[in-house]
N, C-alpha and C. Protein backbone atom coordinates (compact mmCIF):
# COMPACT_ATOMS: atom_id res chain seq x y z
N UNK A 1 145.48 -17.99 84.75
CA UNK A 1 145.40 -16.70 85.42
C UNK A 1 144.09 -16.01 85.01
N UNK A 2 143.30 -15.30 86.00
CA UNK A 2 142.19 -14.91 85.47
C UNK A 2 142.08 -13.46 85.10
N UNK A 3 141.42 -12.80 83.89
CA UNK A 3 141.62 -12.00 83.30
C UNK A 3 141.04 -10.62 84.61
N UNK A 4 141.71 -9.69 83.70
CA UNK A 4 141.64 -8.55 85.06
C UNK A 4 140.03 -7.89 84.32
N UNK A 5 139.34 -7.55 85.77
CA UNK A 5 137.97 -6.85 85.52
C UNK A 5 138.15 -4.96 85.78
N UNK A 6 137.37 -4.29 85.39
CA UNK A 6 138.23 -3.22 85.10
C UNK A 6 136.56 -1.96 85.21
N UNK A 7 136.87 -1.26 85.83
CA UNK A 7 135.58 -0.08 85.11
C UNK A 7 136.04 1.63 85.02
N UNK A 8 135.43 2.20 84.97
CA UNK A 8 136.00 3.50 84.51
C UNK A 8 135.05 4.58 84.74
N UNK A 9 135.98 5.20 85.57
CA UNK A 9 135.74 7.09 86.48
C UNK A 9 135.34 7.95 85.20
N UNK A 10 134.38 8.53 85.61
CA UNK A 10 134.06 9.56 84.63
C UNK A 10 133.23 10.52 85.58
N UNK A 11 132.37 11.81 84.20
CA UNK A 11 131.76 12.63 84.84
C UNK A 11 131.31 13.60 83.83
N UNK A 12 130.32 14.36 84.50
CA UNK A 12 129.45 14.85 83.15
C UNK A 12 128.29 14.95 83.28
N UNK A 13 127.50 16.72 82.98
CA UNK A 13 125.60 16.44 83.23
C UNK A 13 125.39 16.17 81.95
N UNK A 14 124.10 15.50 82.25
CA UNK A 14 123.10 14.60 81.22
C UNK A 14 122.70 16.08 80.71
N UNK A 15 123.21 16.42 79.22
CA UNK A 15 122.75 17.75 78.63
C UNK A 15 121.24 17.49 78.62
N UNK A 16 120.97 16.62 77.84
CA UNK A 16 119.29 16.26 78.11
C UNK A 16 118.62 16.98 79.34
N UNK A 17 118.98 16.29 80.05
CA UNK A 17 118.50 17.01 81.36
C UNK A 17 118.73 18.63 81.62
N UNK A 18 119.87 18.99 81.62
CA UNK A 18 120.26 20.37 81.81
C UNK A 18 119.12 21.19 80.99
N UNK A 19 118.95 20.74 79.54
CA UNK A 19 117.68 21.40 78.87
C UNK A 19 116.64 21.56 79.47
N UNK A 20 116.07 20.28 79.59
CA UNK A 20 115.04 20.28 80.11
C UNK A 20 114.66 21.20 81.83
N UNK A 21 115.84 21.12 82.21
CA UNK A 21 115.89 22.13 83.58
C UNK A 21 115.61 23.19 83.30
N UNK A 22 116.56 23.65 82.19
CA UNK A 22 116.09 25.32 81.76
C UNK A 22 114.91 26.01 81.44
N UNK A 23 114.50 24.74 80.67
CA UNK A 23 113.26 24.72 79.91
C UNK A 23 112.09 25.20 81.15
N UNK A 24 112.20 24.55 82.36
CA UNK A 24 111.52 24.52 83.45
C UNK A 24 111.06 25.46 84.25
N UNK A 25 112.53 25.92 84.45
CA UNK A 25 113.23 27.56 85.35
C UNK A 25 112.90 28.31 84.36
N UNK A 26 112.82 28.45 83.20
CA UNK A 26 112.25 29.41 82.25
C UNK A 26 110.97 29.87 82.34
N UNK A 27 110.14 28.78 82.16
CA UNK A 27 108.38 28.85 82.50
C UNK A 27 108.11 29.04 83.53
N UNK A 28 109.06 28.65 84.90
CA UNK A 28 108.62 29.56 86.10
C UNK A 28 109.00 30.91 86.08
N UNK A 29 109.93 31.48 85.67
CA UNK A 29 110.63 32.35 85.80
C UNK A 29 109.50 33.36 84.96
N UNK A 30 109.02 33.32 83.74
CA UNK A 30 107.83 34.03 83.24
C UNK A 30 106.55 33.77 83.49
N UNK A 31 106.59 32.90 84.74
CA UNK A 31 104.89 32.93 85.17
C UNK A 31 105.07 33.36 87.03
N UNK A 32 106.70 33.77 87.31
CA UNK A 32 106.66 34.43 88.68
C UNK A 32 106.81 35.91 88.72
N UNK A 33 105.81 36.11 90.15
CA UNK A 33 105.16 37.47 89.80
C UNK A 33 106.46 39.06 89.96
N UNK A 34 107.86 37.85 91.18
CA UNK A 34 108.66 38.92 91.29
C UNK A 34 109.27 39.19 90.36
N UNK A 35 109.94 38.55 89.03
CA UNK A 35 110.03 38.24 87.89
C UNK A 35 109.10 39.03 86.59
N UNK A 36 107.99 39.82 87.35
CA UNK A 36 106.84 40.31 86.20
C UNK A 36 108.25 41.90 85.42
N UNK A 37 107.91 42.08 84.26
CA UNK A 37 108.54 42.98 83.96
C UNK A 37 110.17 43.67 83.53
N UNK A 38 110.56 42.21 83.93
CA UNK A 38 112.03 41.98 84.48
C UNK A 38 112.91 41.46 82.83
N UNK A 39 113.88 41.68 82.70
CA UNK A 39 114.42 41.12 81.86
C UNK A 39 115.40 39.81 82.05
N UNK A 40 115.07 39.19 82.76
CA UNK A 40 115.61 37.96 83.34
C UNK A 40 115.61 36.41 82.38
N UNK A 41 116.50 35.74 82.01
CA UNK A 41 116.66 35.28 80.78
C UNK A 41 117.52 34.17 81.42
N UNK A 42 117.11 32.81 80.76
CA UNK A 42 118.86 31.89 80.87
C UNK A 42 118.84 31.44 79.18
N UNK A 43 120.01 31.08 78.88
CA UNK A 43 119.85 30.55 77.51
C UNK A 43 120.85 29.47 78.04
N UNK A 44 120.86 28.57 77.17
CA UNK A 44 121.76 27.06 77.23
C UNK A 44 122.34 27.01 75.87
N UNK A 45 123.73 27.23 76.04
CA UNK A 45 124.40 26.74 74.64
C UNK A 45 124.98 25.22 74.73
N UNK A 46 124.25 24.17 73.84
CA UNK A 46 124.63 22.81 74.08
C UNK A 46 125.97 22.70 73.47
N UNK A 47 126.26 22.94 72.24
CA UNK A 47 127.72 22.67 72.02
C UNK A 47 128.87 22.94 72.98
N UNK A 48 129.06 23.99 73.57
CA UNK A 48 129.58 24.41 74.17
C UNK A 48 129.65 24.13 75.79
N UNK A 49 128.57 23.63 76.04
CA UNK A 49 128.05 23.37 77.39
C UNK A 49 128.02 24.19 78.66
N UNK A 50 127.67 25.39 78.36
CA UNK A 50 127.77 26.84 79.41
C UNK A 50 125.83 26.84 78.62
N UNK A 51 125.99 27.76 80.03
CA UNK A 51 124.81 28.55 80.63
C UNK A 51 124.75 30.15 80.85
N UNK A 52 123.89 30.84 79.63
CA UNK A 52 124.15 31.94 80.48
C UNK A 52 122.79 32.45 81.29
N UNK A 53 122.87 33.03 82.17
CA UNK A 53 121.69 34.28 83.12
C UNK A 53 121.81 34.94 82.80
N UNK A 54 121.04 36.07 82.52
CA UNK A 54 120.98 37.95 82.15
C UNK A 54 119.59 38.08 83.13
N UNK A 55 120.05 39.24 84.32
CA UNK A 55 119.05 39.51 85.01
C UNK A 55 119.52 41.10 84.87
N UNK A 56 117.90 41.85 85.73
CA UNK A 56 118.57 42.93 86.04
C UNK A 56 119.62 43.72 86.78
N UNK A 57 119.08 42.57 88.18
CA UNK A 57 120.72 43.29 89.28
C UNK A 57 120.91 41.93 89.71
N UNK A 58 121.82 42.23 91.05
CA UNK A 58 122.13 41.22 91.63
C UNK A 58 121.22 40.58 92.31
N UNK A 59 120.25 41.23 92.75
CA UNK A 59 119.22 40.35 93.57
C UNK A 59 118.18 39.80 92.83
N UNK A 60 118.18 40.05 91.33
CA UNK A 60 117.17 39.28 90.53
C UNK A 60 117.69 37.95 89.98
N UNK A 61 119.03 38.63 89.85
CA UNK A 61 120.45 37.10 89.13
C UNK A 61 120.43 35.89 90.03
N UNK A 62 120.55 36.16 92.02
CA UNK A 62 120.52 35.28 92.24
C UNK A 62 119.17 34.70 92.56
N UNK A 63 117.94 35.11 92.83
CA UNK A 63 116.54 34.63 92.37
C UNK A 63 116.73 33.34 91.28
N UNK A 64 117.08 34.01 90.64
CA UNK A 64 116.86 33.25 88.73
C UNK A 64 118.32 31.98 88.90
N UNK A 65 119.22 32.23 89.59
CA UNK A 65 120.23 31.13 89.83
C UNK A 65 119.47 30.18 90.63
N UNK A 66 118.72 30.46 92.06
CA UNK A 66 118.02 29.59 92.93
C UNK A 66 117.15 28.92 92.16
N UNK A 67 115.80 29.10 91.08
CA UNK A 67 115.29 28.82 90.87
C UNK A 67 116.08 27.73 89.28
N UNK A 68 117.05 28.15 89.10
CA UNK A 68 117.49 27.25 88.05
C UNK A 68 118.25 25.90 88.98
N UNK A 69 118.84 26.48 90.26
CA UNK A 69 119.54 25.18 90.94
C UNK A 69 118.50 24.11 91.16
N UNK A 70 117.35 24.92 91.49
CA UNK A 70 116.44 24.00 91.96
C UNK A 70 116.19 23.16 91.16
N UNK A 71 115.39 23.32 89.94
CA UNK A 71 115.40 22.80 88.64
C UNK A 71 116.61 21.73 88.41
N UNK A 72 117.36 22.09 88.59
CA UNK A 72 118.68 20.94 87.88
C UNK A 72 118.66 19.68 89.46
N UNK A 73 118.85 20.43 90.25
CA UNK A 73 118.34 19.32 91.37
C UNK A 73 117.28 17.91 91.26
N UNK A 74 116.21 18.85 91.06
CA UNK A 74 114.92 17.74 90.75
C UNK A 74 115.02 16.95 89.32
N UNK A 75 116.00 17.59 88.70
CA UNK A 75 116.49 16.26 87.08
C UNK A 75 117.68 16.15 87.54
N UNK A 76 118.63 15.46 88.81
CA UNK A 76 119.24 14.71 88.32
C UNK A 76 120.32 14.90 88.42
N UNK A 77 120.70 16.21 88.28
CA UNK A 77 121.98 16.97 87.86
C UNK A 77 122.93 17.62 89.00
N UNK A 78 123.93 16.98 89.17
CA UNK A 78 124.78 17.46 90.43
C UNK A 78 125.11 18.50 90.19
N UNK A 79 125.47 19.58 90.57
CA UNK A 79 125.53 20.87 91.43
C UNK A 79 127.31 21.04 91.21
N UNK A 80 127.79 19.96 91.20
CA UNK A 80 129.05 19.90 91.83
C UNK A 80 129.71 19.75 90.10
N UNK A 81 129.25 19.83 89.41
CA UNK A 81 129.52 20.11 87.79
C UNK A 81 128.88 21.66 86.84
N UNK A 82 128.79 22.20 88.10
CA UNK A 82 128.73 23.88 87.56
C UNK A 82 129.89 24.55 87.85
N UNK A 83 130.57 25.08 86.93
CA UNK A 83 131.65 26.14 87.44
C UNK A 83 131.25 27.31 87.64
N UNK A 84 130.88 28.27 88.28
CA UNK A 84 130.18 29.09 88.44
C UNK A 84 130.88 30.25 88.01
N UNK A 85 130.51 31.44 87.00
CA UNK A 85 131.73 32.53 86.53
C UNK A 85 131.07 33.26 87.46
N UNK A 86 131.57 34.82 87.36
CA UNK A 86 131.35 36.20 88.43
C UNK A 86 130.30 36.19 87.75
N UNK A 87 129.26 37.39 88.33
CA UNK A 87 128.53 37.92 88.02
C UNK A 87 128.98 39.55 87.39
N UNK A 88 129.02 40.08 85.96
CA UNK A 88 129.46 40.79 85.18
C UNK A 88 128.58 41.81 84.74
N UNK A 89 128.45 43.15 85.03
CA UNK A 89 127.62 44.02 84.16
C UNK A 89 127.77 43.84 82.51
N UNK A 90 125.89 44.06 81.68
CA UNK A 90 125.94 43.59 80.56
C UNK A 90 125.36 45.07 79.78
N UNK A 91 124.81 44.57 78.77
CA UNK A 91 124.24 45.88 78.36
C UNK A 91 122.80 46.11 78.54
N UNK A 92 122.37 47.13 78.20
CA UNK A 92 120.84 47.53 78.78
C UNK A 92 120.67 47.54 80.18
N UNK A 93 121.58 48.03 80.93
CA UNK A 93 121.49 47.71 82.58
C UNK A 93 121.03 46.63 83.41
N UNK A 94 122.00 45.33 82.62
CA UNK A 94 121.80 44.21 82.97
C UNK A 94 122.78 43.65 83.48
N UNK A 95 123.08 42.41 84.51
CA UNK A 95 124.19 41.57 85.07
C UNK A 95 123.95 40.12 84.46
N UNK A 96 125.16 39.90 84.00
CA UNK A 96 125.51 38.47 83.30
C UNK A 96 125.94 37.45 83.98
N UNK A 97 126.12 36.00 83.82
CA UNK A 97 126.93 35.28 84.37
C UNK A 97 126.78 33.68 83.72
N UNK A 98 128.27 33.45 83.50
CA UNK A 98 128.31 32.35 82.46
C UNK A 98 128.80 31.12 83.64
N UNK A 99 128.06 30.20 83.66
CA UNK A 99 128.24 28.88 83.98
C UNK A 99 128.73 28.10 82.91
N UNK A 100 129.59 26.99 83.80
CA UNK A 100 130.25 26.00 82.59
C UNK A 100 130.34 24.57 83.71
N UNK A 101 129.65 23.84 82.51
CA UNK A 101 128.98 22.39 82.38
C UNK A 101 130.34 21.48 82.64
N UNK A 102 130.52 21.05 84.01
CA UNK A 102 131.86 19.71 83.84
C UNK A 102 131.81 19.01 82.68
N UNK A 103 132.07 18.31 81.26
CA UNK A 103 132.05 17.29 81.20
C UNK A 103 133.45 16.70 81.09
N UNK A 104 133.47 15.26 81.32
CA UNK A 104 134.91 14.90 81.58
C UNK A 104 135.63 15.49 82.93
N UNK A 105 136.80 14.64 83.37
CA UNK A 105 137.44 14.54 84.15
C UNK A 105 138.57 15.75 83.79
N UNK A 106 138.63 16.93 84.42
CA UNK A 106 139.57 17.54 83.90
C UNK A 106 141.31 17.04 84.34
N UNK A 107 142.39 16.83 83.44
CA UNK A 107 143.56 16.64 83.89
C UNK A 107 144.02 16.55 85.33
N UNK A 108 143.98 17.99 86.16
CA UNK A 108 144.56 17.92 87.26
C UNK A 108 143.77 17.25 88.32
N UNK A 109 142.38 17.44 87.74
CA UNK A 109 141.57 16.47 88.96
C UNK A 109 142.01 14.91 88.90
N UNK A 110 142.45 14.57 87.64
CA UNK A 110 141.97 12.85 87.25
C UNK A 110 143.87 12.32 88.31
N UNK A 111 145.00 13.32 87.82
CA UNK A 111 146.30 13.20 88.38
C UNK A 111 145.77 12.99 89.75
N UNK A 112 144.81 13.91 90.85
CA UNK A 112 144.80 13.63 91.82
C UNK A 112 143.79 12.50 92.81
N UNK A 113 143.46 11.94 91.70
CA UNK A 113 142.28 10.76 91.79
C UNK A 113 142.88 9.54 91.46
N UNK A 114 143.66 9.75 90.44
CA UNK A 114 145.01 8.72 90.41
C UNK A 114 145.88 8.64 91.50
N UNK A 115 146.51 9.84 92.07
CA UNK A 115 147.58 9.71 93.01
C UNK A 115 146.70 9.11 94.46
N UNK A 116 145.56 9.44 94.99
CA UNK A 116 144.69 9.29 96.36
C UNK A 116 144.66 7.46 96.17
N UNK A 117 144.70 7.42 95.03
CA UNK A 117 144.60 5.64 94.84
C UNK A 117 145.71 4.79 95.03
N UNK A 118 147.13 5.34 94.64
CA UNK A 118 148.48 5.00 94.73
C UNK A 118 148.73 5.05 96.05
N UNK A 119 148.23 6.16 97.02
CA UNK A 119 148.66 6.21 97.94
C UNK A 119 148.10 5.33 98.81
N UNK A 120 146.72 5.36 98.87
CA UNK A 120 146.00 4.31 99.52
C UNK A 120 146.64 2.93 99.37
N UNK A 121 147.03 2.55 99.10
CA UNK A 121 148.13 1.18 98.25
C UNK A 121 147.33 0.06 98.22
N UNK A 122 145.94 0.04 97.10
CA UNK A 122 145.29 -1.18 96.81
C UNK A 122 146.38 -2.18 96.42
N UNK A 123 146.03 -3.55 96.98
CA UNK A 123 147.23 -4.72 96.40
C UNK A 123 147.56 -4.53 94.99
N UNK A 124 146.46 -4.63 94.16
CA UNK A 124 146.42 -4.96 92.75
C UNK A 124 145.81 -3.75 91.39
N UNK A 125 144.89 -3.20 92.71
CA UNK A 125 144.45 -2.14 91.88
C UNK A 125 145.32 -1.56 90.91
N UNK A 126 145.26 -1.34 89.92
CA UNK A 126 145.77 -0.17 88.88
C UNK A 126 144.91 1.03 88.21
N UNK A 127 145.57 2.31 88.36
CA UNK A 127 144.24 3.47 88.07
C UNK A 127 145.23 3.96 86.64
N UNK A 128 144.36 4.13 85.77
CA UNK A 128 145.24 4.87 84.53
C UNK A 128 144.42 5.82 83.57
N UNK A 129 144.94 7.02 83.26
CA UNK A 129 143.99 7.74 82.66
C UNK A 129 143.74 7.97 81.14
N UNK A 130 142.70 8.18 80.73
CA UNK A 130 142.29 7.74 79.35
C UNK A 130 141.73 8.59 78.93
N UNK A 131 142.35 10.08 78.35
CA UNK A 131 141.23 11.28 78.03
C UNK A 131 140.78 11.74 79.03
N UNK A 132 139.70 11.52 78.73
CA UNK A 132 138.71 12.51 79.99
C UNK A 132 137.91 11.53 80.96
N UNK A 133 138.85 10.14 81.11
CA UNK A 133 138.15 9.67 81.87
C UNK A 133 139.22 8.35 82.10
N UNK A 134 139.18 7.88 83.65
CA UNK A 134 139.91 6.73 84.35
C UNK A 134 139.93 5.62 84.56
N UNK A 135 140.68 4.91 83.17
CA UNK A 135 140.17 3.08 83.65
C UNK A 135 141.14 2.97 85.32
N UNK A 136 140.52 1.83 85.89
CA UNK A 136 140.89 1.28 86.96
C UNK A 136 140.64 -0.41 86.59
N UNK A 137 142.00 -1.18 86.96
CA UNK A 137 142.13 -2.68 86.45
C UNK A 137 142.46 -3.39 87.84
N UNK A 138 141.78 -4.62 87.93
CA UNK A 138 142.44 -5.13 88.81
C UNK A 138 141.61 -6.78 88.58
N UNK A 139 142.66 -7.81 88.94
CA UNK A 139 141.80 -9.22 89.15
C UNK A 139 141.39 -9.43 90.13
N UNK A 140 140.92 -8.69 91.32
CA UNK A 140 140.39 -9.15 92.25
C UNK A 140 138.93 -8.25 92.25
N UNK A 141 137.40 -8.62 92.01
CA UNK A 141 136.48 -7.66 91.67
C UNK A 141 135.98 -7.15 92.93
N UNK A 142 136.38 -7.71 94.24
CA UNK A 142 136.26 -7.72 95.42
C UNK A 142 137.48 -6.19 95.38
N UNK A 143 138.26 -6.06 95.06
CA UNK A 143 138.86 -5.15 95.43
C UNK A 143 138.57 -4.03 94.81
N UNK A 144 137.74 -4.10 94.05
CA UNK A 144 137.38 -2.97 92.88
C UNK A 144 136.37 -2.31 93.66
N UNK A 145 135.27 -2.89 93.79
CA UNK A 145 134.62 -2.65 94.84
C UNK A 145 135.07 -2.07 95.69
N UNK A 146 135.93 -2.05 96.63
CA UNK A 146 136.63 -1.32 98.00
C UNK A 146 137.13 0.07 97.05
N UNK A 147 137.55 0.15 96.13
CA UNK A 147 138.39 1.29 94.82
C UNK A 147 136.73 2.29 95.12
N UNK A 148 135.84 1.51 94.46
CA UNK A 148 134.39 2.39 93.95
C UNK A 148 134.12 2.97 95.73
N UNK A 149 133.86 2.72 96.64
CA UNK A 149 133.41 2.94 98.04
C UNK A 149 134.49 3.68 98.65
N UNK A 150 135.55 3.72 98.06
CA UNK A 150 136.81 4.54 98.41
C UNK A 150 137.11 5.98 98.01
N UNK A 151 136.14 5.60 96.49
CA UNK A 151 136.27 7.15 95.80
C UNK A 151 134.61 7.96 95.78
N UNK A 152 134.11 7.23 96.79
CA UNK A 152 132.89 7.82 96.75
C UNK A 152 132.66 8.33 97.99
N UNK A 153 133.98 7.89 99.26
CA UNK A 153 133.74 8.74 100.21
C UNK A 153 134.50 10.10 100.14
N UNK A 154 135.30 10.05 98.92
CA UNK A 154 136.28 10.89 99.02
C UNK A 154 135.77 12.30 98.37
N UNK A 155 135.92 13.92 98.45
CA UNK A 155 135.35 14.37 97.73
C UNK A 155 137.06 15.22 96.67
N UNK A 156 136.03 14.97 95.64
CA UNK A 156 137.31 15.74 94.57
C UNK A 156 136.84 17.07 93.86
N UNK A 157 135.61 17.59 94.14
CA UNK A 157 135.05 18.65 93.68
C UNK A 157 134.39 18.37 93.02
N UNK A 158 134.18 17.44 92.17
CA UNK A 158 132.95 17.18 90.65
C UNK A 158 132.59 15.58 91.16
N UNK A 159 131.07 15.33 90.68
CA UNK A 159 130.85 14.36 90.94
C UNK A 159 130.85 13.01 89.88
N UNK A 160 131.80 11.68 90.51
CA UNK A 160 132.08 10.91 90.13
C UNK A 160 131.07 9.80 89.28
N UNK A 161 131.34 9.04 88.24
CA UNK A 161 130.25 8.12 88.13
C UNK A 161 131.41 6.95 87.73
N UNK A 162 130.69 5.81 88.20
CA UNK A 162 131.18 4.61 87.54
C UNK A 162 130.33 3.74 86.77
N UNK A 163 131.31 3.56 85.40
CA UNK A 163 130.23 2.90 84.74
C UNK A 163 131.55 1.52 83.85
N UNK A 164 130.52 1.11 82.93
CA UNK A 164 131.80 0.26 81.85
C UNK A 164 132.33 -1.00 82.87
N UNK A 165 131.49 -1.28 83.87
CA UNK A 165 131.92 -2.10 84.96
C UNK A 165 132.12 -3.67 83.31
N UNK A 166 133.31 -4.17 83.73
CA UNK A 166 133.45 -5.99 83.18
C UNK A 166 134.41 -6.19 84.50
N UNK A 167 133.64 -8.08 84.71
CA UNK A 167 134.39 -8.18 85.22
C UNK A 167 134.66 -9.46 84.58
């Protein structure tokens, strides 16, 4: 019998990158002229993996959001792994707003990425979850394949990666 080949759903921005985005949107952000004078700020807490903005109002916050999306765009970084919080009055007559970094598969998403697979009724496929992230087993690697092209047309809100491929 031949052993089952297997790879595993995950998800997560490359913090690396996210830095370096900031790093980016930062130096534009103090060398743009609508921006002159402004108290407009992002900081990146890596442990934690949130983002915050401090602008002055709302129309400077989302300026400084566009120019940070952009930034994370051109490194790499899906869009679809920002949780986006409100925008919050701060102090010094400033508006806040804390972003938070997907990493990992959260619970109720991975249950419904599991169940879209059950239902679909691959022959052999098996999806099972592991922390913050989804082995999928099966001996046919041909069918695994149809699994990966199955969950990549599908959208679940955060974007998918497959990696850990054996077959």
């Amino acid at each position: 019998m031949p052993g089952l080949a297997s790879f595993d759903v995950s998800t997560g921005a490359d913090l690396q990158e996210v830095d370096n985005a900031v790093n980016q949107a930062t130096k534009e952000v103090v060398q743009r002229y609508d921006f002159k004078g402004s108290k407009a700020a992002i900081a990146f807490d890596r442990p934690k993996a949130t983002l915050t903005l401090v602008a002055d109002d709302d129309f400077r916050m989302k300026a400084l959001f566009d120019v940070l999306q952009g930034k994370l765009v051109k490194r790499g970084v899906s869009l679809k792994n920002l949780e986006l919080g409100e925008v919050t009055p701060a102090a010094g007559d400033t508006v806040r707003r804390e972003i938070k970094l997907t990493q990992g598969i959260p619970q109720e998403k991975a249950k419904a990425i599991v169940k879209a697979l059950k239902d679909r009724k691959f022959k052999k496929a098996q999806a099972s979850i592991q922390g913050a992230e989804i082995r999928v087993q099966s001996p046919s690697k041909d069918e695994l394949q149809e699994v990966i092209a199955f969950l990549r047309a599908q959208d679940f809100g955060i974007e998918l990666k497959f990696g850990n491929y054996r077959g």
